[in-house]
C-alpha atoms as a PDB file:
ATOM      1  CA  UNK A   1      25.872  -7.085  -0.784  1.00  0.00           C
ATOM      2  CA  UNK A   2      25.748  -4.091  -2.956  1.00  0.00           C
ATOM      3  CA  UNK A   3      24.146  -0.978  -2.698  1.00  0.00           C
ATOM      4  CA  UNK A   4      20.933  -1.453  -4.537  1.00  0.00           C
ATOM      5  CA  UNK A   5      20.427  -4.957  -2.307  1.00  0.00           C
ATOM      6  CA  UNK A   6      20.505  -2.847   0.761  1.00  0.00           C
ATOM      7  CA  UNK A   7      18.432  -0.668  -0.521  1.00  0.00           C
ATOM      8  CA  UNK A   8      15.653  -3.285  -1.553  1.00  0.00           C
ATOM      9  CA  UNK A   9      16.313  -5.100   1.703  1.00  0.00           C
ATOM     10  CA  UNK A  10      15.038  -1.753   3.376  1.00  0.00           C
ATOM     11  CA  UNK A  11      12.735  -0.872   1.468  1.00  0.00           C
ATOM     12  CA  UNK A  12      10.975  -4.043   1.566  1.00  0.00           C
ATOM     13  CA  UNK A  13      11.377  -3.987   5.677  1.00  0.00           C
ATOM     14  CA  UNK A  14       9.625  -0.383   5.600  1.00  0.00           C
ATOM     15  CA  UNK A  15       7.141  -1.056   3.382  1.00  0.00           C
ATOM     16  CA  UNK A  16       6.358  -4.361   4.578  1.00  0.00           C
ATOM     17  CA  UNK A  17       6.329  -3.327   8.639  1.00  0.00           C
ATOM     18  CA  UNK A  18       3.799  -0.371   7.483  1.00  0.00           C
ATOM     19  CA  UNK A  19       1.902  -2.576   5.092  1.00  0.00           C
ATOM     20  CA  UNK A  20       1.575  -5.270   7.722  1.00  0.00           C
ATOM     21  CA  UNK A  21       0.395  -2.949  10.522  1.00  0.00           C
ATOM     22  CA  UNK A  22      -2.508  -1.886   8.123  1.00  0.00           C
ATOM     23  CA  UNK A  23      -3.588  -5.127   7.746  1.00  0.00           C
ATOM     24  CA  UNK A  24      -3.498  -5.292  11.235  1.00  0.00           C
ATOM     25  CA  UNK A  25      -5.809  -2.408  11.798  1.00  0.00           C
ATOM     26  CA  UNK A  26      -8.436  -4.432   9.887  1.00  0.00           C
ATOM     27  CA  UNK A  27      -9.453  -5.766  12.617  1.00  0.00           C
ATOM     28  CA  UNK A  28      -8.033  -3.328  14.934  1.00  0.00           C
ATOM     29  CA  UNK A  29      -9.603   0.371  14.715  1.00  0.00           C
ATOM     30  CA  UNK A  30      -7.407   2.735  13.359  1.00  0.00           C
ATOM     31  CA  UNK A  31      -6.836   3.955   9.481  1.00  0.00           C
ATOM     32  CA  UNK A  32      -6.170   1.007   7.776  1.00  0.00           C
ATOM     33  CA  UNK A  33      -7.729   2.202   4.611  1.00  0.00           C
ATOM     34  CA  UNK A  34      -4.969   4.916   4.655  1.00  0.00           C
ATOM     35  CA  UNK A  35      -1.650   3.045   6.206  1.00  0.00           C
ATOM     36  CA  UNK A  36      -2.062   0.143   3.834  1.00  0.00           C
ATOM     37  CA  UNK A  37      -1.537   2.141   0.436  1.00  0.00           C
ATOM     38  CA  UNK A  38       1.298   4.279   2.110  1.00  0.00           C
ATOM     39  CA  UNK A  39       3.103   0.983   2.542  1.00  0.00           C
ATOM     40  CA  UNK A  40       2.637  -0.194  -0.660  1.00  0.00           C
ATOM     41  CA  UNK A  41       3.975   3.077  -2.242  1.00  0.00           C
ATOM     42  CA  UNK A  42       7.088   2.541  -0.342  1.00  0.00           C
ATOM     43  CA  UNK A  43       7.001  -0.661  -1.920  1.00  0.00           C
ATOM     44  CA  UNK A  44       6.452   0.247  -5.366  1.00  0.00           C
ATOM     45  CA  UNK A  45       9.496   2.224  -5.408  1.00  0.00           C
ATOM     46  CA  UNK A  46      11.654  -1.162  -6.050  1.00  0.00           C
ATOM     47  CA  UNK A  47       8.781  -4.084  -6.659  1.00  0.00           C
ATOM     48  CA  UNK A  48       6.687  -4.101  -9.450  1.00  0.00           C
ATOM     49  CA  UNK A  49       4.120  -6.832  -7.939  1.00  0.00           C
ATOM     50  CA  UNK A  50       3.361  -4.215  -5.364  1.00  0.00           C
ATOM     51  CA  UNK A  51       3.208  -1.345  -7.878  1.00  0.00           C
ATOM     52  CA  UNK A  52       0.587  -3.809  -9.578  1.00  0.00           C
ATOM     53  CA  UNK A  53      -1.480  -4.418  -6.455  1.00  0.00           C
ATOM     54  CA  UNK A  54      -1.457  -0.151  -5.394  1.00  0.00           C
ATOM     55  CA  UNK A  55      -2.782   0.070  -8.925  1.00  0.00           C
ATOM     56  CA  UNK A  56      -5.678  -2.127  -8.218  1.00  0.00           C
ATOM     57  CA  UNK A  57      -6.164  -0.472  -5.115  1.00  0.00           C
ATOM     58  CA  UNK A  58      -6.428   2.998  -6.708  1.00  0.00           C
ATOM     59  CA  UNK A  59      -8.590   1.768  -9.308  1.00  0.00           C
ATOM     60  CA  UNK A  60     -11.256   0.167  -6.472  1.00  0.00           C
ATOM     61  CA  UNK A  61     -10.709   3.469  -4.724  1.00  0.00           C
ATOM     62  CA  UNK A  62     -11.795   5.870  -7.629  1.00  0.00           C
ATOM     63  CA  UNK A  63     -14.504   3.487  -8.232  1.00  0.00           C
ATOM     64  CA  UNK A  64     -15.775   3.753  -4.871  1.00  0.00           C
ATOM     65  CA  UNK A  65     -15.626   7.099  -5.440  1.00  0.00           C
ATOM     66  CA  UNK A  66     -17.475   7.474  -8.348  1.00  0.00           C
ATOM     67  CA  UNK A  67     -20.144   5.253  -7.181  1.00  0.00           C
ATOM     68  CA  UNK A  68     -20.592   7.522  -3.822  1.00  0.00           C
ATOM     69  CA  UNK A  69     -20.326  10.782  -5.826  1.00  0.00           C
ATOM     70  CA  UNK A  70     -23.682   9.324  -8.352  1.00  0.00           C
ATOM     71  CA  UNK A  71     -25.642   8.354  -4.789  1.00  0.00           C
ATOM     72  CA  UNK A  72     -25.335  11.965  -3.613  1.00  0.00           C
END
């Protein structure tokens, strides 16, 4: 294996262990809303189908935003 393999090997076991526990915390209480975009950061670094879906998240996120920020 080369260098940049490793790399992506780790960096998907990072990002996927924190992106995973996120989804867990769906259901569980804790900051899922927060843990699940850190892990797809980490995975953005090397993947481009999770630098797609953080996009998407940010997006829904500054919508949300918006929308709260007319209601007050």
């Amino acid at each position: 294996m080369t260098f940049k393999q490793i790399k992506r090997f780790f960096i998907l076991l990072i990002g996927g262990t924190i992106t995973l526990i996120g989804v867990v915390l769906i259901v569980l209480p804790g900051p899922a809303f927060i843990v699940i975009p850190i892990g797809l950061s980490i995975l953005a670094t090397e993947f481009i189908w999770a630098r797609k879906i953080l996009d998407k998240v940010k997006d829904r996120i500054q919508r949300s935003k918006d929308s709260f920020s007319k209601k007050v």
